[in-house]
N, C-alpha and C. Protein backbone atom coordinates (compact mmCIF):
# COMPACT_ATOMS: atom_id res chain seq x y z
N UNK A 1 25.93 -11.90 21.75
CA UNK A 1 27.18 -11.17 21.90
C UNK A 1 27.72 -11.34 23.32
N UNK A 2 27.15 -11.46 24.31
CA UNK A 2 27.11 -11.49 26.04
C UNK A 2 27.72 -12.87 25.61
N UNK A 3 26.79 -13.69 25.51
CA UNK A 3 27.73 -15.45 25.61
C UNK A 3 28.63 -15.36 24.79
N UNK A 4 29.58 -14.83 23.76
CA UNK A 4 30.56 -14.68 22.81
C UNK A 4 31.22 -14.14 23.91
N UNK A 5 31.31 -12.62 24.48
CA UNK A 5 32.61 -11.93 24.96
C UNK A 5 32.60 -13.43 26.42
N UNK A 6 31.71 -13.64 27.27
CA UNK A 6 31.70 -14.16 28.29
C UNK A 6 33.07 -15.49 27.97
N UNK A 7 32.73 -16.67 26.57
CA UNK A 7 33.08 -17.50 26.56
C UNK A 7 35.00 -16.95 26.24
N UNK A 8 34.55 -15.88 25.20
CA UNK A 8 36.29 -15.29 25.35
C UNK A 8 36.95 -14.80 26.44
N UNK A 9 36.60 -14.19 27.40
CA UNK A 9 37.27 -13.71 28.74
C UNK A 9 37.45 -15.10 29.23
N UNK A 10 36.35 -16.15 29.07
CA UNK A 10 36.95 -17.02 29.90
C UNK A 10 38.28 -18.60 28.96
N UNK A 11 38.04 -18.14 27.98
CA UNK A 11 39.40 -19.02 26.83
C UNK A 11 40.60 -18.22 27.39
N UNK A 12 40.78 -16.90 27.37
CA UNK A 12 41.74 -15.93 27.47
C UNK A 12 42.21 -15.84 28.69
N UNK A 13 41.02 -16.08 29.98
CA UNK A 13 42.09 -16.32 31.30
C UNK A 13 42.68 -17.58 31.46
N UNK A 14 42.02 -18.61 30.98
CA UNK A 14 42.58 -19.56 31.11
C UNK A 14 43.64 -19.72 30.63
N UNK A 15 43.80 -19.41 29.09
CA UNK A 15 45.13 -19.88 28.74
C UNK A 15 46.26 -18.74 29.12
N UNK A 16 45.63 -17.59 29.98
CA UNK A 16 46.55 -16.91 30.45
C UNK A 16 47.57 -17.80 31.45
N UNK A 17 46.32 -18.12 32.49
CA UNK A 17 46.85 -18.96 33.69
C UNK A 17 47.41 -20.05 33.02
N UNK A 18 47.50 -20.57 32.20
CA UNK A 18 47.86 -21.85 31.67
C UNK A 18 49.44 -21.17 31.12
N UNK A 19 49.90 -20.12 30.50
CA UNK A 19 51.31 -20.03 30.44
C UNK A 19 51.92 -19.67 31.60
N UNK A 20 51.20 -18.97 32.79
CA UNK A 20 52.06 -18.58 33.71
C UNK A 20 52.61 -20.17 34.56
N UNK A 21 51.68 -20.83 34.06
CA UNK A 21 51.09 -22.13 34.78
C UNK A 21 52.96 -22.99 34.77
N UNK A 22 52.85 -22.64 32.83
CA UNK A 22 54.18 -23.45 32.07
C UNK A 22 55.34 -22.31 32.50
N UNK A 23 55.12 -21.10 32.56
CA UNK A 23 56.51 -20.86 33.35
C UNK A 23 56.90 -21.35 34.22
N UNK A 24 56.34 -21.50 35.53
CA UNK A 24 56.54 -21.77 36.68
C UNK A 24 57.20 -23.38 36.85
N UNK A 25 56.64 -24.11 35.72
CA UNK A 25 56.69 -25.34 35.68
C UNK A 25 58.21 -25.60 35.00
N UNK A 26 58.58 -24.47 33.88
CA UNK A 26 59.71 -24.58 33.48
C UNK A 26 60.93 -24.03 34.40
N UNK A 27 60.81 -22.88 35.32
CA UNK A 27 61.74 -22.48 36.33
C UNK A 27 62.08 -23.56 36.81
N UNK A 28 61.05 -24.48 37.88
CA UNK A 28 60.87 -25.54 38.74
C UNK A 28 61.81 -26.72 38.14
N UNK A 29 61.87 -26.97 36.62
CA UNK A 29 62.47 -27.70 35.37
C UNK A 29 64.18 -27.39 35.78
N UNK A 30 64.34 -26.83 35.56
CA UNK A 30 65.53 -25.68 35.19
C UNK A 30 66.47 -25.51 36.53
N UNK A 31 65.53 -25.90 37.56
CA UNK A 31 66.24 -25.97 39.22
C UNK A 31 66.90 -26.82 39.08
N UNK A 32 65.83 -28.20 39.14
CA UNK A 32 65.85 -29.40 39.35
C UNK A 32 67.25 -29.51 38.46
N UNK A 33 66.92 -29.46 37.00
CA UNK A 33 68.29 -30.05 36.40
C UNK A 33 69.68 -29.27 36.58
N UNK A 34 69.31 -28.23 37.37
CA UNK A 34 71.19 -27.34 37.31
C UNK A 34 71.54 -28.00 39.12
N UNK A 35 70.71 -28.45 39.61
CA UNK A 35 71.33 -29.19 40.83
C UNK A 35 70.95 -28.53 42.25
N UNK A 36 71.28 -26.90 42.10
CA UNK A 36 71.24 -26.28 43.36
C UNK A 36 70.31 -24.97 43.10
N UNK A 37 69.86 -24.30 44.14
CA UNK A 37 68.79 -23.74 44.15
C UNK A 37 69.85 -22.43 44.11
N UNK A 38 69.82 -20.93 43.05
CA UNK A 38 70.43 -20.08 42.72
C UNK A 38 68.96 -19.07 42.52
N UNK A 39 69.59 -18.66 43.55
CA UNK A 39 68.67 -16.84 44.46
C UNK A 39 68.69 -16.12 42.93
N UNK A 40 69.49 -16.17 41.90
CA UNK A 40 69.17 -15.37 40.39
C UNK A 40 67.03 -16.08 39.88
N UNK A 41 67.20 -17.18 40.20
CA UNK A 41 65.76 -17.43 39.30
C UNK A 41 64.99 -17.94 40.51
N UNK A 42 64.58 -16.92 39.37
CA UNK A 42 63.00 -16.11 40.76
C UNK A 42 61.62 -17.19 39.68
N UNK A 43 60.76 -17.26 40.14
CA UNK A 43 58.77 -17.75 39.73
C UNK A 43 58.56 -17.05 38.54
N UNK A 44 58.14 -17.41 37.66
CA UNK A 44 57.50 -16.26 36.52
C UNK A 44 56.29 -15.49 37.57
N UNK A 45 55.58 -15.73 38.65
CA UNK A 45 54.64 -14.93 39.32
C UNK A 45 54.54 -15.36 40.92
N UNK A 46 54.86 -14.40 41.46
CA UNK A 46 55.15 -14.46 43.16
C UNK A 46 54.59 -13.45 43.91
N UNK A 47 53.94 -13.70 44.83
CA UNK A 47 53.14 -13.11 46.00
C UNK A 47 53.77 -13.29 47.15
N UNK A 48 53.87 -12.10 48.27
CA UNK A 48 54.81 -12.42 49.33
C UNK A 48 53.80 -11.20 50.34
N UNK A 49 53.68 -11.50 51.45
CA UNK A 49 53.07 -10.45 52.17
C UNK A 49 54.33 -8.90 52.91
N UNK A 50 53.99 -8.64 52.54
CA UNK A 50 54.97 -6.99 52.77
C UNK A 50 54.19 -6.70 54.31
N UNK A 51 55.41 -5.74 54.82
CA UNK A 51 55.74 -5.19 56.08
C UNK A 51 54.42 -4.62 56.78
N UNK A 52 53.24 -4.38 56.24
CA UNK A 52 52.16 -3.97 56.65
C UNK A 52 50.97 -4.97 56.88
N UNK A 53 51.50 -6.19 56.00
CA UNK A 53 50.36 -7.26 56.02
C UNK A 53 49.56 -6.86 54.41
N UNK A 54 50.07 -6.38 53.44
CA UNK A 54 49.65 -5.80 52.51
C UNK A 54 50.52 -6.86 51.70
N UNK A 55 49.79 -7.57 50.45
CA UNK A 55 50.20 -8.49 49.27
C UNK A 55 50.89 -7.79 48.44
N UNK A 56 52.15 -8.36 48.05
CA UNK A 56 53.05 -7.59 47.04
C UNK A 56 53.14 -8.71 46.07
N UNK A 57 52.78 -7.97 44.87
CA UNK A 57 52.99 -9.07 43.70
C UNK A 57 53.97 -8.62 42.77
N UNK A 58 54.88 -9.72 42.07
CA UNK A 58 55.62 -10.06 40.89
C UNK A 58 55.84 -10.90 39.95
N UNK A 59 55.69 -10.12 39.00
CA UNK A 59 55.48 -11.12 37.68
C UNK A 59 56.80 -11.10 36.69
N UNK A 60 56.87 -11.98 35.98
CA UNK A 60 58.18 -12.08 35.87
C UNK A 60 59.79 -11.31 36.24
N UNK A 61 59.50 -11.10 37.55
CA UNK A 61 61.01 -10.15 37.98
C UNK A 61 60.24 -9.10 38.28
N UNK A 62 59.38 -8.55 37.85
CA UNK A 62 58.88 -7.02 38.38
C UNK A 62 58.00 -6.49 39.24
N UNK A 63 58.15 -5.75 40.18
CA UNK A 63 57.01 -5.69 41.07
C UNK A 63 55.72 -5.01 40.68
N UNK A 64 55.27 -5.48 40.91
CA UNK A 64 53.75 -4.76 40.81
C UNK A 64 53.02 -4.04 41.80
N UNK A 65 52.95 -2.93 41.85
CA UNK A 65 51.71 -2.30 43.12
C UNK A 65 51.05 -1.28 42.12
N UNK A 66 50.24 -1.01 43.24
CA UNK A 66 48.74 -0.16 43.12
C UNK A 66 49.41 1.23 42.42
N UNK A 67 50.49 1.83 42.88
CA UNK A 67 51.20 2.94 42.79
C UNK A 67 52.09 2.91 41.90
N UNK A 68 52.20 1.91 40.97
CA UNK A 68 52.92 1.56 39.14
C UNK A 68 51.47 1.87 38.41
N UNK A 69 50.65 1.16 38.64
CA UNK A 69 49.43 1.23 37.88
C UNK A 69 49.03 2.87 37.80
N UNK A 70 48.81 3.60 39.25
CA UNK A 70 48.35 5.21 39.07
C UNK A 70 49.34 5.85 38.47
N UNK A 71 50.43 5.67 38.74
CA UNK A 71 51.32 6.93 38.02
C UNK A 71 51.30 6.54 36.60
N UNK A 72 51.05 5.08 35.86
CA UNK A 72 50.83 5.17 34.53
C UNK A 72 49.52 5.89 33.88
N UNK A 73 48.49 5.45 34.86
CA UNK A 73 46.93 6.20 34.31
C UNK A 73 47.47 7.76 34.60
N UNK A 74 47.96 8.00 35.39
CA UNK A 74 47.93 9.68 35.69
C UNK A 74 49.14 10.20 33.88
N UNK A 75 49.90 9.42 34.04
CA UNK A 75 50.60 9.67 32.45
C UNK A 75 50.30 9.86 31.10
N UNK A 76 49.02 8.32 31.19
CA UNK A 76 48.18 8.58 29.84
C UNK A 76 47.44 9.57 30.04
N UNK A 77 46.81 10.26 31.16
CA UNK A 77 45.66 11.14 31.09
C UNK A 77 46.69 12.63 30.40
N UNK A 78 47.98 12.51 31.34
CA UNK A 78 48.55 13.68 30.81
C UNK A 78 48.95 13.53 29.15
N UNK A 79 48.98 12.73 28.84
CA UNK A 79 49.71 12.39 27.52
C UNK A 79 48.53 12.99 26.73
N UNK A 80 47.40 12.70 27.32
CA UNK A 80 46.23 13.05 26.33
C UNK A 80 45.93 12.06 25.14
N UNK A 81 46.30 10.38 25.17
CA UNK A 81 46.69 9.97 24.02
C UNK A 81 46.11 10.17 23.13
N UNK A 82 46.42 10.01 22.00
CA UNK A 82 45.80 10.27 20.25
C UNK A 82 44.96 9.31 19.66
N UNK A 83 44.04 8.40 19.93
CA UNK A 83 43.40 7.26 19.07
C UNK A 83 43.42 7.78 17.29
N UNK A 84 44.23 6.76 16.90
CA UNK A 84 43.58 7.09 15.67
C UNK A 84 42.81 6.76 14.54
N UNK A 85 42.22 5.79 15.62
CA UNK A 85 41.21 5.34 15.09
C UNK A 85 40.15 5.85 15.38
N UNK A 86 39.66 6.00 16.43
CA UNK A 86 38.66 7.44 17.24
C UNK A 86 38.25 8.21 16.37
N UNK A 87 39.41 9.07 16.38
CA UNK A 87 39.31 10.01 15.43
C UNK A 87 38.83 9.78 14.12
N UNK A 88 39.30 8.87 12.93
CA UNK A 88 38.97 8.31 12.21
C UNK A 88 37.55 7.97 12.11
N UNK A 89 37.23 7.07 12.61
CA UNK A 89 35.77 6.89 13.17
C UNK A 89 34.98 7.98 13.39
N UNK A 90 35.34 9.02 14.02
CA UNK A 90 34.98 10.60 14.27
C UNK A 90 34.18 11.52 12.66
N UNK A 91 35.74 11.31 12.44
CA UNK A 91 35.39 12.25 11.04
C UNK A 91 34.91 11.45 9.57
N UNK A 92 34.60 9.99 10.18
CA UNK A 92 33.75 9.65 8.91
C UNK A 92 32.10 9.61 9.30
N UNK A 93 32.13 9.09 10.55
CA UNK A 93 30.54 9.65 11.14
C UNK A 93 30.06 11.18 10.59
N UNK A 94 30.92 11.96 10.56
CA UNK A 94 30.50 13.32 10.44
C UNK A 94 30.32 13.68 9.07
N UNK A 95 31.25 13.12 8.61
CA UNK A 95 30.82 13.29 6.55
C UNK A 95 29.83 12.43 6.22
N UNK A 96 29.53 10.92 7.11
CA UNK A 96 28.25 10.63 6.27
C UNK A 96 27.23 11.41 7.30
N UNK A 97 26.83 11.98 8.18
CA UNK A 97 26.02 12.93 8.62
C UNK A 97 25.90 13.77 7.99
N UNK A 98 27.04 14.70 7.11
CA UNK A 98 26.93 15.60 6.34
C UNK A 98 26.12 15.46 4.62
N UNK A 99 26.58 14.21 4.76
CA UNK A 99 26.07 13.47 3.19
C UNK A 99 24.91 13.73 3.70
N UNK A 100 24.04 13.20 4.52
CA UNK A 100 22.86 12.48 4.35
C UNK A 100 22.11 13.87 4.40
N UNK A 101 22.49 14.54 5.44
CA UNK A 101 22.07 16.16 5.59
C UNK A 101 21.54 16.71 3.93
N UNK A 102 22.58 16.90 3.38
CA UNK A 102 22.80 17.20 2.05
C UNK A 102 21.51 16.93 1.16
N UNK A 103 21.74 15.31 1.46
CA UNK A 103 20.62 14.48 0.73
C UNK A 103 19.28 14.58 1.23
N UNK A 104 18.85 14.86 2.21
CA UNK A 104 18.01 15.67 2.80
C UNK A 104 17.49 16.64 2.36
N UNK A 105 17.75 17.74 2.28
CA UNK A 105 17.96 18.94 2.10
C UNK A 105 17.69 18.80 0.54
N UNK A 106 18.25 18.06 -0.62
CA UNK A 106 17.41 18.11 -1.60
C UNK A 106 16.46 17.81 -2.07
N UNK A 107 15.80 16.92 -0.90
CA UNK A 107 14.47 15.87 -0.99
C UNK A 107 13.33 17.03 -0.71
């Protein structure tokens, strides 16, 4: 199971990096043939060092920091989300616990 997930994380980054790979390659495309370089098209993924010496990243058009990521975890925590599969999973564990109990109990 270890060499299964291992070999998938590593199919899955790759061909991650491999489309950001073909964006970049198609922007670069897309320069070249309109003639002049137009400040509208930006990298599908860009790194630039910010005012502190601190890495600011963007991926297609959007910025990314540390402080997008917390205020979303702080959201789901408030959201409390609902799995419903969890749950699901939950309350069938518990009826065959209850079955077997049962079945138990008449043995």
């Amino acid at each position: 199971m270890l060499k299964f997930s291992f070999k998938f994380f590593l199919v899955f980054t790759l061909l991650f990096f491999g489309v950001l790979f073909g964006m970049q390659q198609a922007n670069d495309g897309i320069r070249e043939m309109k003639g002049y370089d137009d400040p509208q098209f930006k990298g599908a993924f860009h790194l630039t060092a910010g005012q502190s010496g601190e890495l600011e990243a963007a991926l297609l058009g959007e910025d990314i920091t540390s402080h997008d990521i917390r205020e979303k975890q702080e959201k789901l925590e408030k959201m409390e989300a609902f799995n419903v599969f969890s749950s699901m999973g939950h309350k069938l564990g518990e009826g065959i616990t209850a079955l077997f109990q049962k079945l138990l109990d008449l043995i």
